[in-house]
PDB file of N, CA and C in Angstrom:
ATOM      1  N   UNK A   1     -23.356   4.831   4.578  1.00  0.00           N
ATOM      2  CA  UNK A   1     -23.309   6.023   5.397  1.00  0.00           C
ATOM      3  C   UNK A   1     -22.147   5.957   6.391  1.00  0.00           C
ATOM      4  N   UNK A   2     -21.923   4.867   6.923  1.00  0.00           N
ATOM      5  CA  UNK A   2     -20.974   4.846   8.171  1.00  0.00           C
ATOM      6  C   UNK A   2     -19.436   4.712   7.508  1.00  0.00           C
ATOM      7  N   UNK A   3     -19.377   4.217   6.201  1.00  0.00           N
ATOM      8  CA  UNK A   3     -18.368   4.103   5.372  1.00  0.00           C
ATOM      9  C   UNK A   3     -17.951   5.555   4.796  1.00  0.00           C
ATOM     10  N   UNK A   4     -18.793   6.177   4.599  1.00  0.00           N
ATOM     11  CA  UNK A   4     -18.557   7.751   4.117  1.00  0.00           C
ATOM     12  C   UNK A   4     -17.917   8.161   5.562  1.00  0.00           C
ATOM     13  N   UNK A   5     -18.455   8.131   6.397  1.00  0.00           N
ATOM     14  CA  UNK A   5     -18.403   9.068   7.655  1.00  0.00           C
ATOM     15  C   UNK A   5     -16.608   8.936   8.329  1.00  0.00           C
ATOM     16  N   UNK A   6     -16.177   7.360   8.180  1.00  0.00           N
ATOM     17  CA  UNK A   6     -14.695   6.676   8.647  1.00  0.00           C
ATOM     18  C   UNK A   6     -14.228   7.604   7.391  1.00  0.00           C
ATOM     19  N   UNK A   7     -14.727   7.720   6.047  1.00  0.00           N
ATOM     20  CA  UNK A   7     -13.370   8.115   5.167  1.00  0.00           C
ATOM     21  C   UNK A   7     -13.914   9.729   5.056  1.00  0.00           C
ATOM     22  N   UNK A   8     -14.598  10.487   5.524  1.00  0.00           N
ATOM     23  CA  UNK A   8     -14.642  12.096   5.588  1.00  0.00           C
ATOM     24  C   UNK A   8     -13.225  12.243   6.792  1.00  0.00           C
ATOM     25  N   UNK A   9     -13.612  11.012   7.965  1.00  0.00           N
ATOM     26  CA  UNK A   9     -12.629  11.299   8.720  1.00  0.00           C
ATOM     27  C   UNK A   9     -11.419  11.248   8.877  1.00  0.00           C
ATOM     28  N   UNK A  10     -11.090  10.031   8.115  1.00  0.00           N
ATOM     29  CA  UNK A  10      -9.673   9.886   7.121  1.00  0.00           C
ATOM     30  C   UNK A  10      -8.889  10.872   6.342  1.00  0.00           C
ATOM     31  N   UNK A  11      -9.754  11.538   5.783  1.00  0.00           N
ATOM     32  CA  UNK A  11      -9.562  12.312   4.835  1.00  0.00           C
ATOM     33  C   UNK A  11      -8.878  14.014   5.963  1.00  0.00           C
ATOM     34  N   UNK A  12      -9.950  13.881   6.945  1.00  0.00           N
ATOM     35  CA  UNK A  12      -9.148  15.026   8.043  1.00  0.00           C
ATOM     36  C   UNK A  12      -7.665  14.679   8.345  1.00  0.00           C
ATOM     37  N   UNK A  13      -8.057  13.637   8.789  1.00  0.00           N
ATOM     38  CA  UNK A  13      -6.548  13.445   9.602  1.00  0.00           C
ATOM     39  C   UNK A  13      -5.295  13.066   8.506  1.00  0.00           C
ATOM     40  N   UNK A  14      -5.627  12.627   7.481  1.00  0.00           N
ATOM     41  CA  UNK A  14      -4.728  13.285   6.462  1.00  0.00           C
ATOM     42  C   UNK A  14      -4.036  14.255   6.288  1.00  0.00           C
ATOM     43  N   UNK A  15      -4.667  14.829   6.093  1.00  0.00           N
ATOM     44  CA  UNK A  15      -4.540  16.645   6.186  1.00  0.00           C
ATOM     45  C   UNK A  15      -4.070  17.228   7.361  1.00  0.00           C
ATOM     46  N   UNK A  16      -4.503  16.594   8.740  1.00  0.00           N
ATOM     47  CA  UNK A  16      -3.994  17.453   9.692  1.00  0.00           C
ATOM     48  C   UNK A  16      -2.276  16.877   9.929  1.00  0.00           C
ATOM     49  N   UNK A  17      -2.588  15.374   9.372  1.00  0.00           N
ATOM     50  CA  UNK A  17      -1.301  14.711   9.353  1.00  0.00           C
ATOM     51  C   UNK A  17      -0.177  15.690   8.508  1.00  0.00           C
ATOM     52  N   UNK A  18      -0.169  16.116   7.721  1.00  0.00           N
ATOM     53  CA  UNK A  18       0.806  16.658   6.291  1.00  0.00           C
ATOM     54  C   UNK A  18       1.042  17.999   6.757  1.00  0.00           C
ATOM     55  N   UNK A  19       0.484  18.583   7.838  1.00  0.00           N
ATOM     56  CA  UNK A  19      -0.123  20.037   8.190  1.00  0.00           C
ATOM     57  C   UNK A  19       1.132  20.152   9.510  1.00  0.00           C
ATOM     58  N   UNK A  20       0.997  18.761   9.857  1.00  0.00           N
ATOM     59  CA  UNK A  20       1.512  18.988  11.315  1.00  0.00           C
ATOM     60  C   UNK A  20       2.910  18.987  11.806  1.00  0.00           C
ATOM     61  N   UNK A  21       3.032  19.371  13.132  1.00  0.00           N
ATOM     62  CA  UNK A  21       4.848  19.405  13.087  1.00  0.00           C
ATOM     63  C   UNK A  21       5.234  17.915  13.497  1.00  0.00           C
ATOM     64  N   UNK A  22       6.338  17.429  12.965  1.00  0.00           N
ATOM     65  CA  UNK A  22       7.039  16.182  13.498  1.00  0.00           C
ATOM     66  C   UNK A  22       6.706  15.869  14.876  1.00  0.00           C
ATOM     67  N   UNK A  23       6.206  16.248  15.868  1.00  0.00           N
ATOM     68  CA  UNK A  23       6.125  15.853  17.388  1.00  0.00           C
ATOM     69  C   UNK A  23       4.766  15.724  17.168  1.00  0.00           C
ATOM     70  N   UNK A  24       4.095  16.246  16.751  1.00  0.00           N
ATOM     71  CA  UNK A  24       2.360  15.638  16.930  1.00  0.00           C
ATOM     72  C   UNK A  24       2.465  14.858  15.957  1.00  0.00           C
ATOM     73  N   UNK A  25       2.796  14.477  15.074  1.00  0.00           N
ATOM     74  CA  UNK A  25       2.465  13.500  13.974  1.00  0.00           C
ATOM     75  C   UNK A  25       2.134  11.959  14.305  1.00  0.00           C
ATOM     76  N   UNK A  26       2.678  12.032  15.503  1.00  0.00           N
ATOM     77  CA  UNK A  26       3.016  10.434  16.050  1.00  0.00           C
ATOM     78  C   UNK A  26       1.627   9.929  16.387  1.00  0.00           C
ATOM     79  N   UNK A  27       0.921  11.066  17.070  1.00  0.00           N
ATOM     80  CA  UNK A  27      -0.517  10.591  17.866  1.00  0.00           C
ATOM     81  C   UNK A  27      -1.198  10.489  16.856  1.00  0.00           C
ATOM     82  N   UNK A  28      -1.305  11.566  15.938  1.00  0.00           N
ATOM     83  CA  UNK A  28      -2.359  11.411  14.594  1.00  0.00           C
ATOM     84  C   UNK A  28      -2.160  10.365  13.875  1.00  0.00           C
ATOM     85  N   UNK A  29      -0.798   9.885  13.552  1.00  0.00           N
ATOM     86  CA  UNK A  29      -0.797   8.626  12.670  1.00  0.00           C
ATOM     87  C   UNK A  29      -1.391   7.363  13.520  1.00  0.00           C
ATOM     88  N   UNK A  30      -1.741   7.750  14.784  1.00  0.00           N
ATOM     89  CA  UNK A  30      -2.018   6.072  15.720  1.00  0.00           C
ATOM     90  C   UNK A  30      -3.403   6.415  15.503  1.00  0.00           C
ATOM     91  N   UNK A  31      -3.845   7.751  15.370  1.00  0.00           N
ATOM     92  CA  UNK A  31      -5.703   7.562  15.082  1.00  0.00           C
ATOM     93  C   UNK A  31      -6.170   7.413  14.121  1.00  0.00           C
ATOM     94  N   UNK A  32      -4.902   7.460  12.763  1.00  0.00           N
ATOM     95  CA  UNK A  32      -5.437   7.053  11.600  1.00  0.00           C
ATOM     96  C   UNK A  32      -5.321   5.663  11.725  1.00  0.00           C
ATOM     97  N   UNK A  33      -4.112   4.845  12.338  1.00  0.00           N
ATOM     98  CA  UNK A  33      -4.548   3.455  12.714  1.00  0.00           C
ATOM     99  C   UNK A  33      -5.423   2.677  13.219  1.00  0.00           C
ATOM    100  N   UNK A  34      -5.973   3.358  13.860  1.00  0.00           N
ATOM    101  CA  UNK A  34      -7.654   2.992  15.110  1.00  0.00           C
ATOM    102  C   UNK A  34      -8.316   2.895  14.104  1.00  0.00           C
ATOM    103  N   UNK A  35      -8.735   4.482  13.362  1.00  0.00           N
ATOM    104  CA  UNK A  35      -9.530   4.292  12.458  1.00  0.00           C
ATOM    105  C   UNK A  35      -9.693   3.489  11.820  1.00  0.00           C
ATOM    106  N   UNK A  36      -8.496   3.004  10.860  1.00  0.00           N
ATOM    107  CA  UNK A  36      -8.709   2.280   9.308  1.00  0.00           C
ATOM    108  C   UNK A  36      -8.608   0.731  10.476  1.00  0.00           C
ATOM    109  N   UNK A  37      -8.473   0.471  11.728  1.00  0.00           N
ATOM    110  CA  UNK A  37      -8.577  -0.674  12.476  1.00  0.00           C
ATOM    111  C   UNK A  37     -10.290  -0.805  12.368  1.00  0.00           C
ATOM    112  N   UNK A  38     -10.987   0.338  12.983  1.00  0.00           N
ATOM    113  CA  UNK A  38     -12.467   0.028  13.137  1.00  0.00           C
ATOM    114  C   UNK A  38     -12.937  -0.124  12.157  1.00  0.00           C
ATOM    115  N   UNK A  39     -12.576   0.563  10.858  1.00  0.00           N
ATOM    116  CA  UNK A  39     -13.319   0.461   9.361  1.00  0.00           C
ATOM    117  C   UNK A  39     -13.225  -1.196   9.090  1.00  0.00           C
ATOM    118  N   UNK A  40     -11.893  -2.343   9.287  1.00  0.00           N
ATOM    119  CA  UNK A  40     -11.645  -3.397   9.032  1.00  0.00           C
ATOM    120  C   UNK A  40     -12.895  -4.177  10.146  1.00  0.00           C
ATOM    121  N   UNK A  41     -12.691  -4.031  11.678  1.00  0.00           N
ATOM    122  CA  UNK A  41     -13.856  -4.558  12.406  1.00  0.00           C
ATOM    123  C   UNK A  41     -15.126  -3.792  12.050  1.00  0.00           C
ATOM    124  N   UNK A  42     -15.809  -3.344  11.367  1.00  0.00           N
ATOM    125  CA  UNK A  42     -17.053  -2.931  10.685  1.00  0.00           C
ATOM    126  C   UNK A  42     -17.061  -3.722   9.716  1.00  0.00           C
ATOM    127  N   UNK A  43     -15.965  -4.311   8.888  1.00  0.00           N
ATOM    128  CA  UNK A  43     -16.821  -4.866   7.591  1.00  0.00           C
ATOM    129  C   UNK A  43     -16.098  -3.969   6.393  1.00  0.00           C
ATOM    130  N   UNK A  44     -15.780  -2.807   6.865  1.00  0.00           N
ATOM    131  CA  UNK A  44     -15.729  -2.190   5.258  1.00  0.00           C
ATOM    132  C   UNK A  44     -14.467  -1.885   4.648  1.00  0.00           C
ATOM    133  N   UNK A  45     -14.533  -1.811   3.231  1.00  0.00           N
ATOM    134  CA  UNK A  45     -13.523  -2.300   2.403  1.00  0.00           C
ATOM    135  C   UNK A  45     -12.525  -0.543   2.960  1.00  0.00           C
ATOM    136  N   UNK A  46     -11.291  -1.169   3.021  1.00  0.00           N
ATOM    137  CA  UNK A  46     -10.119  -0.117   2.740  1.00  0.00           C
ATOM    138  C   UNK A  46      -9.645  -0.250   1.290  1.00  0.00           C
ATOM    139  N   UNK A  47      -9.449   1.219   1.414  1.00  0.00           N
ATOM    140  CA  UNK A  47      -9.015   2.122  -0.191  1.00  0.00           C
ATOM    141  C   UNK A  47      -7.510   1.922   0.125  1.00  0.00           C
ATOM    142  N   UNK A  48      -7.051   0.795  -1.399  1.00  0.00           N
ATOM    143  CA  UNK A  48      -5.577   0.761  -0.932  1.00  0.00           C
ATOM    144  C   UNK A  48      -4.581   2.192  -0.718  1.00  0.00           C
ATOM    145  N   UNK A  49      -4.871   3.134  -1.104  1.00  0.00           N
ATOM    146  CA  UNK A  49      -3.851   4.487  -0.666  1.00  0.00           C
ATOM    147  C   UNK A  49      -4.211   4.271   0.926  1.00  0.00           C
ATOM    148  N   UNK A  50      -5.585   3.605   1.413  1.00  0.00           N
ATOM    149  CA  UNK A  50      -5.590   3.832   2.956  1.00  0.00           C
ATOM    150  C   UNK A  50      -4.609   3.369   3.704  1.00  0.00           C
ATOM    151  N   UNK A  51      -4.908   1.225   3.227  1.00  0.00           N
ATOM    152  CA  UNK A  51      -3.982   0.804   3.496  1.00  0.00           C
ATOM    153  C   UNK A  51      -2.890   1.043   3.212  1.00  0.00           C
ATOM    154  N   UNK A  52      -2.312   1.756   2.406  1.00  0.00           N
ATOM    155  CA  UNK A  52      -0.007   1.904   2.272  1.00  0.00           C
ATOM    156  C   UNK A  52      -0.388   3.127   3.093  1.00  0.00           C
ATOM    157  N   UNK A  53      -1.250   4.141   4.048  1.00  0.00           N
ATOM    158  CA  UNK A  53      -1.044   5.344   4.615  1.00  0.00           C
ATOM    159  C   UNK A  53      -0.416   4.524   5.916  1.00  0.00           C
ATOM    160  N   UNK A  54      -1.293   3.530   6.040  1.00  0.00           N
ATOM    161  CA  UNK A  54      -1.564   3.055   7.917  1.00  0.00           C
ATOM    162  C   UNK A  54       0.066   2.331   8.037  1.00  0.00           C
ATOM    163  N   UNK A  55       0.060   1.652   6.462  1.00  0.00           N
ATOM    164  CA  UNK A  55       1.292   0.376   6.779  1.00  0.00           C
ATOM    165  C   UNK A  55       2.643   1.661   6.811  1.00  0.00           C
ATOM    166  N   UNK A  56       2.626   2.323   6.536  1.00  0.00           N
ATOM    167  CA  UNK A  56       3.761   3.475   6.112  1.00  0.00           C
ATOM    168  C   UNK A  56       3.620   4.120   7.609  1.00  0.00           C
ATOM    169  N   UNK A  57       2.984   4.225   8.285  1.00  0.00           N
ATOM    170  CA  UNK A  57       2.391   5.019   9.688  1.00  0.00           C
ATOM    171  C   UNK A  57       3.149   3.777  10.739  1.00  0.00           C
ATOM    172  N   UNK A  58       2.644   2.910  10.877  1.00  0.00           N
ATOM    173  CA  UNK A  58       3.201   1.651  11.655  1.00  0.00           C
ATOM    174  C   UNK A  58       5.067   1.207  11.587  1.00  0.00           C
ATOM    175  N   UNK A  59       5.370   1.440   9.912  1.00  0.00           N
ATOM    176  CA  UNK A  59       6.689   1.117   9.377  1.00  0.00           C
ATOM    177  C   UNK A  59       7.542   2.365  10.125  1.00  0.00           C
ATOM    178  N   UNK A  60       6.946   3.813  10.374  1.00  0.00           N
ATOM    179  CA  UNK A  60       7.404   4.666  10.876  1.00  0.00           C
ATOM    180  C   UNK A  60       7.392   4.737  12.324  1.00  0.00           C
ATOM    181  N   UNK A  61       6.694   4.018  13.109  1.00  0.00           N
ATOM    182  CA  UNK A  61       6.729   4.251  14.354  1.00  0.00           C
ATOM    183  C   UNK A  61       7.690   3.016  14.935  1.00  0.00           C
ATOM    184  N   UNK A  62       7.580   1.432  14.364  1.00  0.00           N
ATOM    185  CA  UNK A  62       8.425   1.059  14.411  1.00  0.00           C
ATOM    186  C   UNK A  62      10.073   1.621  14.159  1.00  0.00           C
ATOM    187  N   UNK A  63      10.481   2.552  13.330  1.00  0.00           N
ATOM    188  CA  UNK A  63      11.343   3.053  12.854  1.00  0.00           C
ATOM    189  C   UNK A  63      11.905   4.002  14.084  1.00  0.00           C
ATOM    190  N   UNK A  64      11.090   4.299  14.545  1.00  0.00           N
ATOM    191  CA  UNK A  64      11.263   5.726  16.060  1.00  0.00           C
ATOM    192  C   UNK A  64      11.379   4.927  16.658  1.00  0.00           C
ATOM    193  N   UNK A  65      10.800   3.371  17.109  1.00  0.00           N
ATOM    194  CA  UNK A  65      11.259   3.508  18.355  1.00  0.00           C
ATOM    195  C   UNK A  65      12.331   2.604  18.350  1.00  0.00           C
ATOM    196  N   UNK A  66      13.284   2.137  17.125  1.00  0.00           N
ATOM    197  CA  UNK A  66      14.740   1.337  17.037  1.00  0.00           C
ATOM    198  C   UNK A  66      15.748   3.118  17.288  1.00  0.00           C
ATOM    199  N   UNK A  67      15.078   3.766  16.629  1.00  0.00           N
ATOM    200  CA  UNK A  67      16.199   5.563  16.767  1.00  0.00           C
ATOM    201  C   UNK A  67      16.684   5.551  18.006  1.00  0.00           C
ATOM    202  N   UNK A  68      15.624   4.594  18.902  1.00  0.00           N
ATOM    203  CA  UNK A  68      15.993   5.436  20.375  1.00  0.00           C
ATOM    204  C   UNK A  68      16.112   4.467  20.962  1.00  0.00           C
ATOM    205  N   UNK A  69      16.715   3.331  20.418  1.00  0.00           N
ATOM    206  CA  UNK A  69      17.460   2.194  21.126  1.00  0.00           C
ATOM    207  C   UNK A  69      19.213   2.752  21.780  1.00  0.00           C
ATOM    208  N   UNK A  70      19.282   2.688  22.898  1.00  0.00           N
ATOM    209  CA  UNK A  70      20.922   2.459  22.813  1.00  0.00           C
ATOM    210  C   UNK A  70      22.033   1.535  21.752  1.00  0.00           C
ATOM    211  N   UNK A  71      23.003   1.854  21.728  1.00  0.00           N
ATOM    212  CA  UNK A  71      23.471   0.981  20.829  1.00  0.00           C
ATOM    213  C   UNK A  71      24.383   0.135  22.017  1.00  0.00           C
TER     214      UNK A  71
END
C-alpha cells in the first residue's frame, strides 16, 4: 500500500515535471529526489526508469550549478 501510494506520487510529479516551464522544474525534480530518497529509507524497491529519472535530475542540477560558475 505505501509502495503504491510513493509511485501514484511519482507518477504526478512526472507529469507535472514534463508539463512544466524550465524555472519550476528545478524544485519538482528535488521532490522527486526526496521522494525516491524516502521510498529507499522505507525499504522499497525502486523501478529502474525511477532510478535513471532521479540520477538524470541530480546530473542536471549539478550541471546548473557549474553554468553559473564564473569562469
Amino acid at each position: 500500500m505505501v509502495e503504491k501510494t510513493f509511485l501514484e506520487l511519482i507518477d504526478k510529479l512526472e507529469r507535472d515535471i514534463a508539463q512544466a516551464p524550465e524555472s519550476a522544474r528545478h524544485e519538482m525534480q528535488a521532490e522527486l529526489h526526496r521522494t525516491v530518497d524516502k521510498m529507499r529509507q522505507a525499504g522499497l524497491n525502486i523501478p529502474a526508469r525511477l532510478a535513471d529519472l532521479d540520477i538524470q535530475a541530480v546530473e542536471d542540477e549539478i550541471e546548473d550549478r557549474f553554468d553559473n560558475l564564473p569562469l
